[in-house]
Protein backbone atom coordinates (compact mmCIF):
# COMPACT_ATOMS: atom_id res chain seq x y z
CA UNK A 1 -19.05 32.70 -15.76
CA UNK A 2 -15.70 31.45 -16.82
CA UNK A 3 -12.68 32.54 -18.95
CA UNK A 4 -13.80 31.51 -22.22
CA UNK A 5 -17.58 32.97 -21.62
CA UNK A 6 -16.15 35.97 -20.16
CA UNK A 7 -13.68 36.93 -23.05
CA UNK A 8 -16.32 36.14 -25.29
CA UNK A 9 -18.60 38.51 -24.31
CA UNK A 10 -16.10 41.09 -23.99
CA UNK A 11 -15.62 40.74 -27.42
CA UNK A 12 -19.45 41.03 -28.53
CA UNK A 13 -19.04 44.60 -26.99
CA UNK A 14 -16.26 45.34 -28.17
CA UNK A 15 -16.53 45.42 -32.02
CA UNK A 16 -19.38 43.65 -34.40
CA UNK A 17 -18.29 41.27 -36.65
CA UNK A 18 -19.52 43.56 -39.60
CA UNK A 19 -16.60 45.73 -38.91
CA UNK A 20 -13.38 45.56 -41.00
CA UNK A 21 -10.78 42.64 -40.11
CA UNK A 22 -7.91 45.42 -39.93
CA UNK A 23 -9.90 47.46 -37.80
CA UNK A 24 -10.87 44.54 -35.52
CA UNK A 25 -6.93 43.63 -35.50
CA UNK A 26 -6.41 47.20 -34.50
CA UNK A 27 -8.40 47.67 -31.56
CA UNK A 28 -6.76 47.19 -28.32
CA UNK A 29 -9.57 45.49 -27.00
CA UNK A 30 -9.53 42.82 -29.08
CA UNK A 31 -5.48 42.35 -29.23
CA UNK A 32 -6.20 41.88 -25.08
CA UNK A 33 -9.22 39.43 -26.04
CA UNK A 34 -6.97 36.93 -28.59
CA UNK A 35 -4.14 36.98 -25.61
CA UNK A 36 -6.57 36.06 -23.08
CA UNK A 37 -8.06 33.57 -25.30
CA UNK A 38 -4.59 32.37 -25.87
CA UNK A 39 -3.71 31.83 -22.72
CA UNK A 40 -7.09 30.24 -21.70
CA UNK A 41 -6.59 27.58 -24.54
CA UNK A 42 -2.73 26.78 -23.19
CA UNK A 43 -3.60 26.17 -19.66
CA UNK A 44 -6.16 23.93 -21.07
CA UNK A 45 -4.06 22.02 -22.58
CA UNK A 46 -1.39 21.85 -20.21
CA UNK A 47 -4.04 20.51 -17.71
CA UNK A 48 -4.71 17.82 -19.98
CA UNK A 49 -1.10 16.74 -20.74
CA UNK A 50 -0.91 16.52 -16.93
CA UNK A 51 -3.93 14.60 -16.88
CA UNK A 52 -2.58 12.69 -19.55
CA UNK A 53 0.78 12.05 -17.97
CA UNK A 54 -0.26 10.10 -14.91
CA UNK A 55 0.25 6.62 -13.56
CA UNK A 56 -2.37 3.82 -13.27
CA UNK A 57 -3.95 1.30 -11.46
CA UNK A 58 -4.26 -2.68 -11.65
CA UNK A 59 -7.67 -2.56 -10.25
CA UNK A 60 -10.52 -0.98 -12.08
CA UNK A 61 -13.90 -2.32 -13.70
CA UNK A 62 -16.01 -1.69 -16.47
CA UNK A 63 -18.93 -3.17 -17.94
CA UNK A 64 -21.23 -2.02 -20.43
CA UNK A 65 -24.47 -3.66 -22.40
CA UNK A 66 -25.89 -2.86 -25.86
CA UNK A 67 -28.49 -4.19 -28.20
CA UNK A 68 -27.43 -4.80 -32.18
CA UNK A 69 -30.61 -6.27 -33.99
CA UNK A 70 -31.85 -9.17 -31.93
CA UNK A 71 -28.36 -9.40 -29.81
CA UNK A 72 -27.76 -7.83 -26.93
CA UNK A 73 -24.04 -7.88 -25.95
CA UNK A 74 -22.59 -7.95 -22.45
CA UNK A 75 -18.80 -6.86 -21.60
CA UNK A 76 -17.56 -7.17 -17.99
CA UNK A 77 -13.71 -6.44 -17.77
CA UNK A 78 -12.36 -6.67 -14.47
CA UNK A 79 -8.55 -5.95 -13.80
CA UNK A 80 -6.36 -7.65 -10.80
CA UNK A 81 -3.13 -7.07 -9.15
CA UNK A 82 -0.71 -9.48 -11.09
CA UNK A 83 3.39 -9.28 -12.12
CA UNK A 84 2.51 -9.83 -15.46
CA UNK A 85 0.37 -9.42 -18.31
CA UNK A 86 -2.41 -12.41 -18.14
CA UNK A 87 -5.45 -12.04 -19.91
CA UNK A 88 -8.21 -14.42 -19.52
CA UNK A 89 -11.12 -14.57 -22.05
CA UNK A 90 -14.66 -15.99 -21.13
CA UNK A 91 -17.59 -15.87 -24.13
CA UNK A 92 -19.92 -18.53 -25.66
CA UNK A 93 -18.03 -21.30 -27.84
CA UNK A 94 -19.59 -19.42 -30.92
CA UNK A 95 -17.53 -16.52 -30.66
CA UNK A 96 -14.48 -18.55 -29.76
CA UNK A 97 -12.85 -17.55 -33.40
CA UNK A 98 -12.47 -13.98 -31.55
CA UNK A 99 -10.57 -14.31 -28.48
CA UNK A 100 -7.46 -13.74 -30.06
CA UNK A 101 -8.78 -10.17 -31.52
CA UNK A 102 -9.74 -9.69 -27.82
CA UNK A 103 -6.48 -10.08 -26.06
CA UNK A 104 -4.93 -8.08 -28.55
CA UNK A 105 -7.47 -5.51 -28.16
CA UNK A 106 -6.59 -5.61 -24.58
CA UNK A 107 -2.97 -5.46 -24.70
CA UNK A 108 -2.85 -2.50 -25.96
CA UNK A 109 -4.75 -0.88 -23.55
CA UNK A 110 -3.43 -2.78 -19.89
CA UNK A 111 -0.08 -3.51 -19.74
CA UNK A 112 0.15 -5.08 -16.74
CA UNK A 113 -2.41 -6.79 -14.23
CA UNK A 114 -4.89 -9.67 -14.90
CA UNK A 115 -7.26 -8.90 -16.80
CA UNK A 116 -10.71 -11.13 -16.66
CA UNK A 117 -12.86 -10.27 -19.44
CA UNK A 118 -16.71 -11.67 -19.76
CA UNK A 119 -18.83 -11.34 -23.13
CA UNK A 120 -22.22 -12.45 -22.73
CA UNK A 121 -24.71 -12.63 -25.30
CA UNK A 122 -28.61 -12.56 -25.11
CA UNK A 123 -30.95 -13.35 -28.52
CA UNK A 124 -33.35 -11.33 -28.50
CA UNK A 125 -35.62 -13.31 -30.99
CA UNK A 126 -34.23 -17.18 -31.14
CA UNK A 127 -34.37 -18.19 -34.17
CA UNK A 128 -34.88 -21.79 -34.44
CA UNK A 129 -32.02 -24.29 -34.05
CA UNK A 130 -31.19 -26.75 -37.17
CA UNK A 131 -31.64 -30.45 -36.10
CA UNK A 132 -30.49 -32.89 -38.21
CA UNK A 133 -31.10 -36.84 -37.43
CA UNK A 134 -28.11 -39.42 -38.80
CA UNK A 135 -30.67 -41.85 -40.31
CA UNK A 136 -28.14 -44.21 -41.95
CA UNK A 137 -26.07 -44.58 -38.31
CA UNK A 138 -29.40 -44.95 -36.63
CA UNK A 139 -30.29 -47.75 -38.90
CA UNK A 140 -27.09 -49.50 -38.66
CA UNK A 141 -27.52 -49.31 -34.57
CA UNK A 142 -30.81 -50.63 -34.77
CA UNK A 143 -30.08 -53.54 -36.66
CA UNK A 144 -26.51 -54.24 -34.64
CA UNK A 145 -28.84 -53.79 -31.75
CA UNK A 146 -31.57 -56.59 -32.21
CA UNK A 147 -28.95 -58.67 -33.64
CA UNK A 148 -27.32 -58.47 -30.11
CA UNK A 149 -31.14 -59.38 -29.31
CA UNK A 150 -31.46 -62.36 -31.12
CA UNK A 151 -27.75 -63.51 -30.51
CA UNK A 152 -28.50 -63.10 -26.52
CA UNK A 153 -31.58 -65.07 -27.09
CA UNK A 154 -33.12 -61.88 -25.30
CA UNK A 155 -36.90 -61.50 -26.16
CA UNK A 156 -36.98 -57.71 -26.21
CA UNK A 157 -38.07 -55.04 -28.70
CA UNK A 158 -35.83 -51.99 -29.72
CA UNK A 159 -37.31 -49.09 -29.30
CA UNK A 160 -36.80 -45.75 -30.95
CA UNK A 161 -35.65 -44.54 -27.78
CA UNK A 162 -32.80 -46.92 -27.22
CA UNK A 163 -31.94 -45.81 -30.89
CA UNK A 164 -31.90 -42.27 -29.57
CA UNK A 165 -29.64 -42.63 -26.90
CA UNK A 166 -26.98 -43.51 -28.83
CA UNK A 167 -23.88 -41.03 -29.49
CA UNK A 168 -24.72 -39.28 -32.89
CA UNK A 169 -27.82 -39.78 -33.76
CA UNK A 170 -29.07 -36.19 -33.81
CA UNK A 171 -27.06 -33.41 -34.13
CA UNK A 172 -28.43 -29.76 -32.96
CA UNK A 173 -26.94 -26.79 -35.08
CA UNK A 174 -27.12 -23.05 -33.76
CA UNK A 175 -27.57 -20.73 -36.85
CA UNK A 176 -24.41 -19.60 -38.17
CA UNK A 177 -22.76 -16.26 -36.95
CA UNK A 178 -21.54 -13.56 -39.22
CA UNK A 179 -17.99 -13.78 -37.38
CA UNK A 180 -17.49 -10.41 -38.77
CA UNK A 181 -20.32 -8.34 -38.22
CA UNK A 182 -20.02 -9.78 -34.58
CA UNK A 183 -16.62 -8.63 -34.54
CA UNK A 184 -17.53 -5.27 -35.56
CA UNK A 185 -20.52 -5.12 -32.85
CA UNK A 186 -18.34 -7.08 -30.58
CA UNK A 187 -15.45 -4.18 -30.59
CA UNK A 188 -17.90 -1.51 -30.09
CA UNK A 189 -19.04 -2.81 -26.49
CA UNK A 190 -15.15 -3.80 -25.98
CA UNK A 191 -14.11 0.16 -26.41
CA UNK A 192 -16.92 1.75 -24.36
CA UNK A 193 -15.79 -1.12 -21.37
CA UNK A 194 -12.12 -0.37 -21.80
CA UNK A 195 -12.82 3.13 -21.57
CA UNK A 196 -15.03 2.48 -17.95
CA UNK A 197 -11.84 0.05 -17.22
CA UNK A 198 -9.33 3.09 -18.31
CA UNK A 199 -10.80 6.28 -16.45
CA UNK A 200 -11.11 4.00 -13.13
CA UNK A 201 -7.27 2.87 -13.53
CA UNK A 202 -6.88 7.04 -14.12
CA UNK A 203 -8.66 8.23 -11.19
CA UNK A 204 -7.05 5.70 -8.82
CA UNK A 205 -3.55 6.38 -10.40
CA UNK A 206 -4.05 9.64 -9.27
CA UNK A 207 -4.77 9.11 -5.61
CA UNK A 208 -1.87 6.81 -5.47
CA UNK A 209 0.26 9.41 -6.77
CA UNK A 210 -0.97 12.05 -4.65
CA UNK A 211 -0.56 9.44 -1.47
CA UNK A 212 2.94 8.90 -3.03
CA UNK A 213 3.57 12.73 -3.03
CA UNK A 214 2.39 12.96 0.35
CA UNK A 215 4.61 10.29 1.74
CA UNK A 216 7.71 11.24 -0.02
CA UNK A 217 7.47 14.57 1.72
CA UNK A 218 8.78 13.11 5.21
CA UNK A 219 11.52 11.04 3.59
CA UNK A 220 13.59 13.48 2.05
CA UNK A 221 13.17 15.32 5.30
CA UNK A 222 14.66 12.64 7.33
CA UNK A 223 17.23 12.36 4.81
CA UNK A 224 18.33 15.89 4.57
CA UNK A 225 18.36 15.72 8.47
CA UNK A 226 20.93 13.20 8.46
CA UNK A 227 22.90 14.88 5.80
CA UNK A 228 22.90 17.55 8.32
CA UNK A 229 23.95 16.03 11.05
CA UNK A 230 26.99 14.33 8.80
CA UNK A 231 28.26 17.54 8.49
CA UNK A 232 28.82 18.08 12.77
CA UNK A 233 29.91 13.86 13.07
CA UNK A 234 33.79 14.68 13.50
CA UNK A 235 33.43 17.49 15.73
CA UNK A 236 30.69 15.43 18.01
CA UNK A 237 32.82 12.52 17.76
CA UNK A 238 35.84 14.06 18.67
CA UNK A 239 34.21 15.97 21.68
CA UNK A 240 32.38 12.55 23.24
CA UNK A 241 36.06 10.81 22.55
CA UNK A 242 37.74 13.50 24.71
CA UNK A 243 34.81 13.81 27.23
CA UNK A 244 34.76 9.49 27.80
CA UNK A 245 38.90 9.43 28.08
CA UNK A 246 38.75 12.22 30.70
CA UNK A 247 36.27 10.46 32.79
CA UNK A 248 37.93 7.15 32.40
CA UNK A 249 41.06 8.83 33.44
CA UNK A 250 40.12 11.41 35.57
CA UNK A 251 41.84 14.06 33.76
CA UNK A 252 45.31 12.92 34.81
CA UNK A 253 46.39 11.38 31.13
CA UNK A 254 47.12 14.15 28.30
CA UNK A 255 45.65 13.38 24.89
CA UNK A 256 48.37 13.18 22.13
CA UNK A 257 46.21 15.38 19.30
CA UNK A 258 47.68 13.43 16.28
CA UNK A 259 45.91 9.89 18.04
CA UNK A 260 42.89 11.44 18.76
CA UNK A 261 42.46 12.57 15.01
CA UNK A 262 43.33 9.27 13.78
CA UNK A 263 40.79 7.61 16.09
CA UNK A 264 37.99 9.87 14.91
CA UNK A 265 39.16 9.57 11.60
CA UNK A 266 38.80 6.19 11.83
CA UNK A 267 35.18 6.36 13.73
CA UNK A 268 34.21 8.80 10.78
CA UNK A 269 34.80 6.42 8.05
CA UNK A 270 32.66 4.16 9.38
CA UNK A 271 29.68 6.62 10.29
CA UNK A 272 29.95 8.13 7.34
CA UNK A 273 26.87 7.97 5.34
CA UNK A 274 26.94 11.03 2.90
CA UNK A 275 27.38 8.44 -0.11
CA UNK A 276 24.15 6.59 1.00
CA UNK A 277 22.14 9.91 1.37
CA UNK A 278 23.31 11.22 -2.21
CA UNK A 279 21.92 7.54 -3.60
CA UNK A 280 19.14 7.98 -1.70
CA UNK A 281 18.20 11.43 -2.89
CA UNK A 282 18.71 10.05 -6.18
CA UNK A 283 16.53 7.76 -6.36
CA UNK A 284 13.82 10.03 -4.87
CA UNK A 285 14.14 11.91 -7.63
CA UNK A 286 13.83 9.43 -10.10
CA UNK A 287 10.69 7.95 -8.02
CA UNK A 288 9.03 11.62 -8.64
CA UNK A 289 9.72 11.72 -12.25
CA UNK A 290 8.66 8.07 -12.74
CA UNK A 291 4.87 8.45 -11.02
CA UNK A 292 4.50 11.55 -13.70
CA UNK A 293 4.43 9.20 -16.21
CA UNK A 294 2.13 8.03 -18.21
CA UNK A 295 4.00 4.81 -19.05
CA UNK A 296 3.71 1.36 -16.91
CA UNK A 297 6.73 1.57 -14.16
CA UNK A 298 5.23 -0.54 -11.30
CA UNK A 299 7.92 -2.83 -11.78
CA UNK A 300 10.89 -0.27 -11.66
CA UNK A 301 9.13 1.67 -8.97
CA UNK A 302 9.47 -1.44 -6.67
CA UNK A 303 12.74 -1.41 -7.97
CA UNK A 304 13.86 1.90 -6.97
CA UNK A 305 11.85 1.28 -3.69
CA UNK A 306 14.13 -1.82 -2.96
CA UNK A 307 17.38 0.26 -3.22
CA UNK A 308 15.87 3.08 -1.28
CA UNK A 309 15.43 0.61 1.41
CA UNK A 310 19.08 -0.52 1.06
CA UNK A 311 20.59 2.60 1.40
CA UNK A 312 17.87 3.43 4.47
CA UNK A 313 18.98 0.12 6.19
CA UNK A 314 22.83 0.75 5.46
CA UNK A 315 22.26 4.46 7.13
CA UNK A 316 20.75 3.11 9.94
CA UNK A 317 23.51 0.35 10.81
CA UNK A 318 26.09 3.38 10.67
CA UNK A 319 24.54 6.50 12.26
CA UNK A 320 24.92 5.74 16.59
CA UNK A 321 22.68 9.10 17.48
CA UNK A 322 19.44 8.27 19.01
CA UNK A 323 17.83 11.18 17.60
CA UNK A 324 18.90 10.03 13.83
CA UNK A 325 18.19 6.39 14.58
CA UNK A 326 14.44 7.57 15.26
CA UNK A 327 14.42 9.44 11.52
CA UNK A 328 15.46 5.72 9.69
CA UNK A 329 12.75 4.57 11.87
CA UNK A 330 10.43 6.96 10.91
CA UNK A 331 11.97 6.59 6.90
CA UNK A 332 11.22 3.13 7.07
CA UNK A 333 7.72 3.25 8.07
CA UNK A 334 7.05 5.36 5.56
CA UNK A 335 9.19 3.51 2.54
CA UNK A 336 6.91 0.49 3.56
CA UNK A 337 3.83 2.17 3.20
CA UNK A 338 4.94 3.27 -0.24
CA UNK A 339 6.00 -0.15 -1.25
CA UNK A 340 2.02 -1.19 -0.52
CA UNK A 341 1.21 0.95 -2.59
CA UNK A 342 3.38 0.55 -5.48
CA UNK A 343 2.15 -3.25 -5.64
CA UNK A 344 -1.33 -1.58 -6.82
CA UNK A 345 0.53 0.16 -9.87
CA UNK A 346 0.68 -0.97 -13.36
């Protein structure tokens, strides 16, 4: 039994609904059953904000079929990886008049990906074609035709058949469409396909995010490592300068302490890489904030991706510790595998 059954029934026990409002209002029991029923309806709709507020997909499919009268309508939207917006239209030359309405339908739905949309439809009951013959052009080819004949001094008879096979003669007319009442049975099977198209884009949003969440884990580890480590460069420096001029010199040369400072100062400054660590944590934290929203930021996740990977490379080419060169390694690997990943976002 869950929340809402269980408060429910607590208050069925609790007082009958034949009782007084200000003694219901009074009872303890039933000031405990509106705050539990209070609560219960806020976490259910914070769960669905956070449902709401999730990225998408590129890839998803929908489809969906349904009979109006002696039509039966097929949808098929399939969406693609693509930079941009490009929607592509396929349905019978009759419905032609609404492709526009389609797009636009579209485009407010997917933002970005290609989008290959396929209406079908199937007559139930055909009704018969209109066929109209061009009598007056088929009379003037006939007669142009045996003059040619008798000019040509060719002793043939024109047949009706030669007469057919010219361009024009008959004409075959499907019966006219109601563009409007198509449109209106048209958008019905559009909806319940976008909505197919929609919940797949939702549901693999969310395993990209959760992939994303995942993988982000290990990279502001690696980073707050090295921001660590920054903090013990000038003292490790200064100890490896002393320990490589005593071996050099065996000890025998004394160390003027005002040189040795300005050396590591100088080796400091150019290890330093607190400035790309604070970038980089910044744009981690934008990256989180981004995939919890429900807006298309593909693009300015890749973005944010290719400055991550700026700051990782410029780390790397200053930090001289094995142990740290293995964490840009490892932040690498994992900023790549992010950057597949993004490619498949909206």
């Amino acid at each position: 039994m869950n929340i809402q059954d269980t408060v429910f029934s607590q208050r069925s026990v609790m007082l009958s609904d034949s009782e007084p409002v200000s003694n219901r209002m009074a009872c303890p029991l039933y000031v405990c059953f509106l705050k539990e029923l209070k609560c219960y309806l806020f976490s259910n709709s914070l769960s669905k904000k956070r449902e709401d507020r999730m990225i998408k997909s590129m890839t998803a499919f929908g489809r969906t079929e349904k009979t109006f009268g002696e039509r039966t309508y097929t949808v098929e939207i399939r969406c693609l990886n693509h930079r941009y917006c490009d929607i592509r239209v396929h349905m019978p030359p009759q419905l032609t008049p609404l492709e526009e309405r389609v797009k636009k339908l579209v485009a407010t739905r997917i933002s970005r990906g290609r989008v290959e949309i396929a209406v079908a439809v199937r007559h139930t009951s055909l009704a018969p074609p209109k066929i109209e013959v061009n009598v007056p052009l088929a009379k003037s080819y006939y007669e142009a035709l045996c003059g040619l004949s008798d000019a040509l001094g060719i002793r043939e008879n024109v047949g009706i058949q030669t007469v057919l096979d010219m361009k024009g003669i008959i004409t075959v007319t499907e019966p006219e469409e109601d563009i409007e009442k198509v449109w209106t049975t048209l958008l019905a099977c559009l909806e319940e396909a976008l909505q197919a198209v929609n919940s797949m884009r939702a549901s693999e949003g969310k395993a990209i995010c959760d992939d994303f969440q995942k993988r982000l884990g290990p990279v502001e580890n690696g980073l707050s490592q090295i921001e660590e480590s920054a903090a013990h460069v000038v003292s490790d420096y200064q100890n490896r300068l002393k320990e490589q001029i005593a071996r050099l010199t065996d000890g025998v040369v004394e160390l003027d302490p005002d040189r040795l400072a300005q050396e590591v100062a100088l080796l400091c400054a150019k290890s330093d890489v607190t400035e790309e660590v604070v970038r980089a944590k910044s744009h981690l934290k934008q990256f989180r904030s981004m995939i919890e929203s429900d807006s298309p930021v593909g693009r300015s996740l890749d973005f944010l991706l290719q400055e991550l990977n700026r700051e990782v490379n410029t780390i790397g080419s200053k930090v001289g510790d094995a142990r740290l060169s293995q964490i840009v390694v490892t932040l690498k690997s994992e900023l790549e595998k992010i950057r597949e990943q993004v490619q498949n976002v909206e």
